[in-house]
Every structure is written in C-alpha cells, then in structure tokens.
N, C-alpha and C. Protein backbone atom coordinates (compact mmCIF):
# COMPACT_ATOMS: atom_id res chain seq x y z
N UNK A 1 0.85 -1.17 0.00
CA UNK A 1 0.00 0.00 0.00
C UNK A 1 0.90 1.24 0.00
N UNK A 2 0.74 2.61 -0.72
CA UNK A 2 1.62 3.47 -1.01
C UNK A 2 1.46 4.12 0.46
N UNK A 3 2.66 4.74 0.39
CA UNK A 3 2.11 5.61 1.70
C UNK A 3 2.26 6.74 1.21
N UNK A 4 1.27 7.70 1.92
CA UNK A 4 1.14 9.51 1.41
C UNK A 4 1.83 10.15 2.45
N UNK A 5 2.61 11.05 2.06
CA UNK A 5 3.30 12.79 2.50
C UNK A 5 3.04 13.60 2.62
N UNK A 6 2.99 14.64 4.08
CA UNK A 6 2.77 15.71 3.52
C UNK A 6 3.80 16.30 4.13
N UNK A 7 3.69 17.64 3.46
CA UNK A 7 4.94 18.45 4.00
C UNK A 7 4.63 19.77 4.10
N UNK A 8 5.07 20.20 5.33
CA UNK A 8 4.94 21.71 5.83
C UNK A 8 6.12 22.68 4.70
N UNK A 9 5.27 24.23 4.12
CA UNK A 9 6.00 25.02 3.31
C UNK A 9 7.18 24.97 4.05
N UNK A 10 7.96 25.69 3.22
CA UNK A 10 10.18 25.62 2.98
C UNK A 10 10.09 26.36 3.96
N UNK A 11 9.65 28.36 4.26
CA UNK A 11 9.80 28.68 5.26
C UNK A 11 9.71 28.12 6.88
N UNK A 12 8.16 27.61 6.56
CA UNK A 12 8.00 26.98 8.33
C UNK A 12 8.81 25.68 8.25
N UNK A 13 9.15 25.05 7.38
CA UNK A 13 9.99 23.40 8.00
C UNK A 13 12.02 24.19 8.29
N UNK A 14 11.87 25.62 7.45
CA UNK A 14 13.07 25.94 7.84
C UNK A 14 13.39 26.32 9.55
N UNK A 15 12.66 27.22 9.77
CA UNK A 15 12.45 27.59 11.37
C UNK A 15 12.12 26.55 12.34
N UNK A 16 11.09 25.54 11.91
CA UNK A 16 10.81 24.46 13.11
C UNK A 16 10.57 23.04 11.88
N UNK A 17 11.81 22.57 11.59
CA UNK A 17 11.57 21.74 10.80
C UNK A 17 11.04 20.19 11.67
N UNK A 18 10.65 19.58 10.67
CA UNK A 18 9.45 18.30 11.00
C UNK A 18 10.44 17.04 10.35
N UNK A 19 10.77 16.29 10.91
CA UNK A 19 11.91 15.33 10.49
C UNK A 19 10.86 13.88 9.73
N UNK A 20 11.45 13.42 8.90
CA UNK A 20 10.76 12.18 8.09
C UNK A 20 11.85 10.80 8.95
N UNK A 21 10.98 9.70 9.16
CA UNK A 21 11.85 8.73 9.37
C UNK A 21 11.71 7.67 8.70
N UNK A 22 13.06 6.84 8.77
CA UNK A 22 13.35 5.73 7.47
C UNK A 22 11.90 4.44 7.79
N UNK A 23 11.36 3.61 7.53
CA UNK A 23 10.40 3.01 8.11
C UNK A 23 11.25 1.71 8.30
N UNK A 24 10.66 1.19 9.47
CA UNK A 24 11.52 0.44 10.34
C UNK A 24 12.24 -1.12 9.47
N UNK A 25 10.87 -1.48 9.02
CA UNK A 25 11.11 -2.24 7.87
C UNK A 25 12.29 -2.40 6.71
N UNK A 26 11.97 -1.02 6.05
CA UNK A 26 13.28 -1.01 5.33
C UNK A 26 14.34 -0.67 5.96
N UNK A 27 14.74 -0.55 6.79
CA UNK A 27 16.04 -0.08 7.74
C UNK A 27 16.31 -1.41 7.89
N UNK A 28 15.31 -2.34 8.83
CA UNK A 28 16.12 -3.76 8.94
C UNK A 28 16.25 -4.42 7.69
N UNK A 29 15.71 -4.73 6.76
CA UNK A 29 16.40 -5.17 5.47
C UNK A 29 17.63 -4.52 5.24
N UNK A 30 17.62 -3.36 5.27
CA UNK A 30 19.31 -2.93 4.89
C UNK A 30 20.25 -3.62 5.83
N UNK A 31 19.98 -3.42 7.20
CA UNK A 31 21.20 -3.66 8.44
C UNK A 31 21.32 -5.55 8.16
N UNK A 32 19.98 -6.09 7.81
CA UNK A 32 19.80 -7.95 7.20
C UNK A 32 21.29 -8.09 6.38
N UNK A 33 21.37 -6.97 5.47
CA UNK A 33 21.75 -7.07 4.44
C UNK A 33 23.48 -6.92 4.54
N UNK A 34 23.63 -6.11 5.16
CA UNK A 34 25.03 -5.77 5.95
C UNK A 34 25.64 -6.61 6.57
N UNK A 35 24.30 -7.02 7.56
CA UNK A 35 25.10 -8.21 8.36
C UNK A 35 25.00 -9.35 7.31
N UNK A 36 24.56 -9.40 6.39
CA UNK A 36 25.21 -10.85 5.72
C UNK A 36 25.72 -10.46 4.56
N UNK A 37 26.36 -9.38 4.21
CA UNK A 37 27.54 -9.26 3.38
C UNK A 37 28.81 -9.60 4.72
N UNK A 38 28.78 -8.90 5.80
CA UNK A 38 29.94 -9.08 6.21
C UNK A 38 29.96 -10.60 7.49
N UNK A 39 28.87 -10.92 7.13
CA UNK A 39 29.13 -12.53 8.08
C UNK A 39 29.04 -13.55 7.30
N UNK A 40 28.22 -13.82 6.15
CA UNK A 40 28.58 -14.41 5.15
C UNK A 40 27.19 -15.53 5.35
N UNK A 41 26.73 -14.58 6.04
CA UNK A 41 25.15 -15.93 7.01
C UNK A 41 24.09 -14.87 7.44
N UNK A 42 23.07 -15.24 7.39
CA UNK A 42 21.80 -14.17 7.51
C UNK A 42 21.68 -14.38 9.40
N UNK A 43 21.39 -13.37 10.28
CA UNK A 43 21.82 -13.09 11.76
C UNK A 43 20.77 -14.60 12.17
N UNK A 44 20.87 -15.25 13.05
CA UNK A 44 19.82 -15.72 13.70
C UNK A 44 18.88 -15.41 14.55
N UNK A 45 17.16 -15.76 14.01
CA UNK A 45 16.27 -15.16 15.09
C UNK A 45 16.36 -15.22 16.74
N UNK A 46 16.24 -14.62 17.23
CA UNK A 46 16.11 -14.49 18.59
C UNK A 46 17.76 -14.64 19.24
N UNK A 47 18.65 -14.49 18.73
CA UNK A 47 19.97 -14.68 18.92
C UNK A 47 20.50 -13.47 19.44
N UNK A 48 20.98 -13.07 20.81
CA UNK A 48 21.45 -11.57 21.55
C UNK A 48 22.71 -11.65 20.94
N UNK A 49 23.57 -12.01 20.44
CA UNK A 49 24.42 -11.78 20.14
C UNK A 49 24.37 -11.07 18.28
N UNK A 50 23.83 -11.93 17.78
CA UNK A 50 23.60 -11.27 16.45
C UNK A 50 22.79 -10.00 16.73
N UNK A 51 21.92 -10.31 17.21
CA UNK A 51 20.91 -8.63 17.67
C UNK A 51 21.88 -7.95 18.01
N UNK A 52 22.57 -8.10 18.88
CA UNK A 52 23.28 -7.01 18.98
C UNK A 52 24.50 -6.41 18.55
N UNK A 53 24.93 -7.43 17.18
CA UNK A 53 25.40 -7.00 15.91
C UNK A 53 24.69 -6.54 15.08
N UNK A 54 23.45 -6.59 14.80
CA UNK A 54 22.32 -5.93 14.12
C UNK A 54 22.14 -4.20 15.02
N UNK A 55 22.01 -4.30 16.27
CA UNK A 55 21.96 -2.96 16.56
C UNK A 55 23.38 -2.34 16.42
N UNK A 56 24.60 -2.66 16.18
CA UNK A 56 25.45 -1.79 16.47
C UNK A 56 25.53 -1.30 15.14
N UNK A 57 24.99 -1.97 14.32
CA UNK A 57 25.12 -1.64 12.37
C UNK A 57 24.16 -0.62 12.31
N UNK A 58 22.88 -0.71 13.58
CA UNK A 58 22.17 0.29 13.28
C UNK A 58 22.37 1.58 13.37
N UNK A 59 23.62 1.74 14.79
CA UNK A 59 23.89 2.65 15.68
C UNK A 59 24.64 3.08 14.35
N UNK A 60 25.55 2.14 14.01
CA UNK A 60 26.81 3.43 13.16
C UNK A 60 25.64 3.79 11.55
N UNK A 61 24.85 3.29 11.45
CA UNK A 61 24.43 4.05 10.51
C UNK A 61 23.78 5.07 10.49
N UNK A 62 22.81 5.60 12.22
CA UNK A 62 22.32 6.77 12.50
C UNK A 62 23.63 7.91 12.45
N UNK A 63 24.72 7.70 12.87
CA UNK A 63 26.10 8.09 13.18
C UNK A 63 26.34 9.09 11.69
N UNK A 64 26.57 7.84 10.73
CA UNK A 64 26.45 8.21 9.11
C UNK A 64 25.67 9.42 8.71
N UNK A 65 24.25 9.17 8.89
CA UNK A 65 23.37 9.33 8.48
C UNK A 65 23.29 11.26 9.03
N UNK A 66 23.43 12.37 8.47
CA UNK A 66 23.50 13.54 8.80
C UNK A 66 21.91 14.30 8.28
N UNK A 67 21.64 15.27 9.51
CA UNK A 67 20.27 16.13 8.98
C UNK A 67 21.05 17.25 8.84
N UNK A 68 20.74 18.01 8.17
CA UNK A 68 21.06 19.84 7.93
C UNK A 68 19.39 19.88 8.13
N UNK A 69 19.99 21.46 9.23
CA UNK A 69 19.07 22.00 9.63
C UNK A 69 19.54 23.86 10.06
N UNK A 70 18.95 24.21 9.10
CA UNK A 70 19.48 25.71 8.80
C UNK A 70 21.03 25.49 8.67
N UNK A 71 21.71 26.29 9.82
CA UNK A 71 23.13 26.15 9.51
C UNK A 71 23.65 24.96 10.39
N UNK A 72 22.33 24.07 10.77
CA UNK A 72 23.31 23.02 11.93
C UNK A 72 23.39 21.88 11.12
N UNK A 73 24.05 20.98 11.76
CA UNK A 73 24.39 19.27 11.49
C UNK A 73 23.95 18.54 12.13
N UNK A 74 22.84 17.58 12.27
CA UNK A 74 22.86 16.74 13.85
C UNK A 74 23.00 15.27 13.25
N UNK A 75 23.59 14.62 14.21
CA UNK A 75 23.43 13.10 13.33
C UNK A 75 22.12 12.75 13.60
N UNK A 76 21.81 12.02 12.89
CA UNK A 76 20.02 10.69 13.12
C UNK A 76 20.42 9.74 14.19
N UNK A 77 19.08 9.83 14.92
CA UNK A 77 18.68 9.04 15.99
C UNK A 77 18.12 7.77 15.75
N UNK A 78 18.89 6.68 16.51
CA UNK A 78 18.04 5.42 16.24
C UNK A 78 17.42 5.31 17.20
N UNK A 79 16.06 4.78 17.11
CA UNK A 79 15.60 4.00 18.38
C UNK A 79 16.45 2.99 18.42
N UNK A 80 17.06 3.05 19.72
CA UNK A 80 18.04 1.42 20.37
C UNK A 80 17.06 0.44 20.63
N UNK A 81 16.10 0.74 20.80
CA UNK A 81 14.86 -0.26 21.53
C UNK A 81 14.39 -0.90 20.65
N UNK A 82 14.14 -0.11 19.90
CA UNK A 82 13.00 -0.47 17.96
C UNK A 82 13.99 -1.55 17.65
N UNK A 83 15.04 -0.78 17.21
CA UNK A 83 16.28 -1.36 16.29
C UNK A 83 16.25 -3.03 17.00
N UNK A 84 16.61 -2.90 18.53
CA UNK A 84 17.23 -4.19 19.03
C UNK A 84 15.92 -5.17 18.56
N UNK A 85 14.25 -5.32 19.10
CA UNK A 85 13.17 -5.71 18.86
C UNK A 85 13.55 -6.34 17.45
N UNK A 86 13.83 -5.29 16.50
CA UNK A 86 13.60 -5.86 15.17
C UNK A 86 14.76 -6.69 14.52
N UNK A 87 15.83 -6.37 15.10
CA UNK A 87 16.85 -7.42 15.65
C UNK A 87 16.78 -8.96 15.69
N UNK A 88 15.79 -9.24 16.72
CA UNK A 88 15.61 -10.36 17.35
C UNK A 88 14.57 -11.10 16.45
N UNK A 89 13.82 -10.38 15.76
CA UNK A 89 13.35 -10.58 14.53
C UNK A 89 14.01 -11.31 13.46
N UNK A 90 14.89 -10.73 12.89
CA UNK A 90 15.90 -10.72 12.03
C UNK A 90 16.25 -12.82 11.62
N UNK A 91 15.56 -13.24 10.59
CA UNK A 91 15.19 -12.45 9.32
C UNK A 91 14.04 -13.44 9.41
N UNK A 92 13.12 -14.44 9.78
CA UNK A 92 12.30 -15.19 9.77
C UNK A 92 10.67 -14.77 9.84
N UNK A 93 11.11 -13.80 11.16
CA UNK A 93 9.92 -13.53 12.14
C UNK A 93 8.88 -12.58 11.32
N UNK A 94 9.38 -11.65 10.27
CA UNK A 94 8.50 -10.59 9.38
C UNK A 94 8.36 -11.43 8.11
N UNK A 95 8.50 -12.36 7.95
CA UNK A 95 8.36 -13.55 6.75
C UNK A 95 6.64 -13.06 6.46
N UNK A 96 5.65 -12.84 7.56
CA UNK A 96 4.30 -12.43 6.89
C UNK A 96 4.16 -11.54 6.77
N UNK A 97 4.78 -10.47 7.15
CA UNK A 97 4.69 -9.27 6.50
C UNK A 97 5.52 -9.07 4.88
N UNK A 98 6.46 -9.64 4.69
CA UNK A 98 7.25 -9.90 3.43
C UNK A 98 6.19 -10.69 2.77
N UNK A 99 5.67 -11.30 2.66
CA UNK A 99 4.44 -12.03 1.84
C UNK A 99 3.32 -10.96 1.22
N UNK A 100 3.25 -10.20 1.99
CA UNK A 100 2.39 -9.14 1.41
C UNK A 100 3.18 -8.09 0.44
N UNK A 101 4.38 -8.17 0.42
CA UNK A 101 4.89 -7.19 -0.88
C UNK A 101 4.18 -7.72 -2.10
C-alpha cells in the first residue's frame, strides 16, 4: 500500500523543521543485508548476540546518516529499543509481512 506525505512550506519546515523517518522495515532489510555481506550468514532469530550485531550496524548508521538544519548538522537518531526488537526478529519472524509485498 503506497504511503502519502505531507509536507509543511520551505519557510515553516526551515524555522521548526518536521523530520521524516526511514520506516523500520526497510532499515532492517538494509542492516539484514550488511550483516550478511559481512558474516557471510543471515543473523539468527532471537539470537542476543547477532541482535546485537544488528543494533550496532544500526547505531553506526544513524552516526552516518546527517540532517542539515538551517546552519546546523545533527546526526540521526536510532531507536536502540525499535532497532534491538527488530533485531531479534531478524530475518524469519517478518516472513508475513514480506508475503504481502
């Protein structure tokens, strides 16, 4: 299902801008994806140790990940909580939600 946008005019998102976030979904497919380019094996469900190789891929990619905002820089915030959850997930557990693409 598409999802719709809206967006506050250039002036007001300049002064009190309104931040968009990545949807959680596609974030863990990417970090899925990371961790099995560089492990060579997709993380195991419910596994704290891979989760929490899955969150630290998440952490350095909020790190990466830069907002401009007027003249500032801030890095992106992960939820640690979200991230770890979807983690433990990782890669079985959203199998019915992947059915619906």
């Amino acid at each position: 299902m598409p999802k719709e946008f809206e967006f506050k005019p250039l002036e007001e998102q300049l002064t009190t801008p309104e931040l968009q976030y990545f949807d959680g979904l596609d974030l863990k497919e990417s970090l899925q994806d990371q961790f099995e380019n560089e492990n060579k094996r997709l993380p195991e469900p419910t596994s704290e140790e891979d989760a929490n190789t899955v969150l630290k891929l998440a952490v350095e990619f909020g790190k990466s990940m830069e907002i401009k905002m007027g003249s500032k820089t801030k890095a992106c915030v992960i939820d640690e909580e979200m991230a770890k959850k979807l983690a433990l997930l990782v890669p079985g557990a959203s199998a019915q939600v992947n059915s619906t693409y």
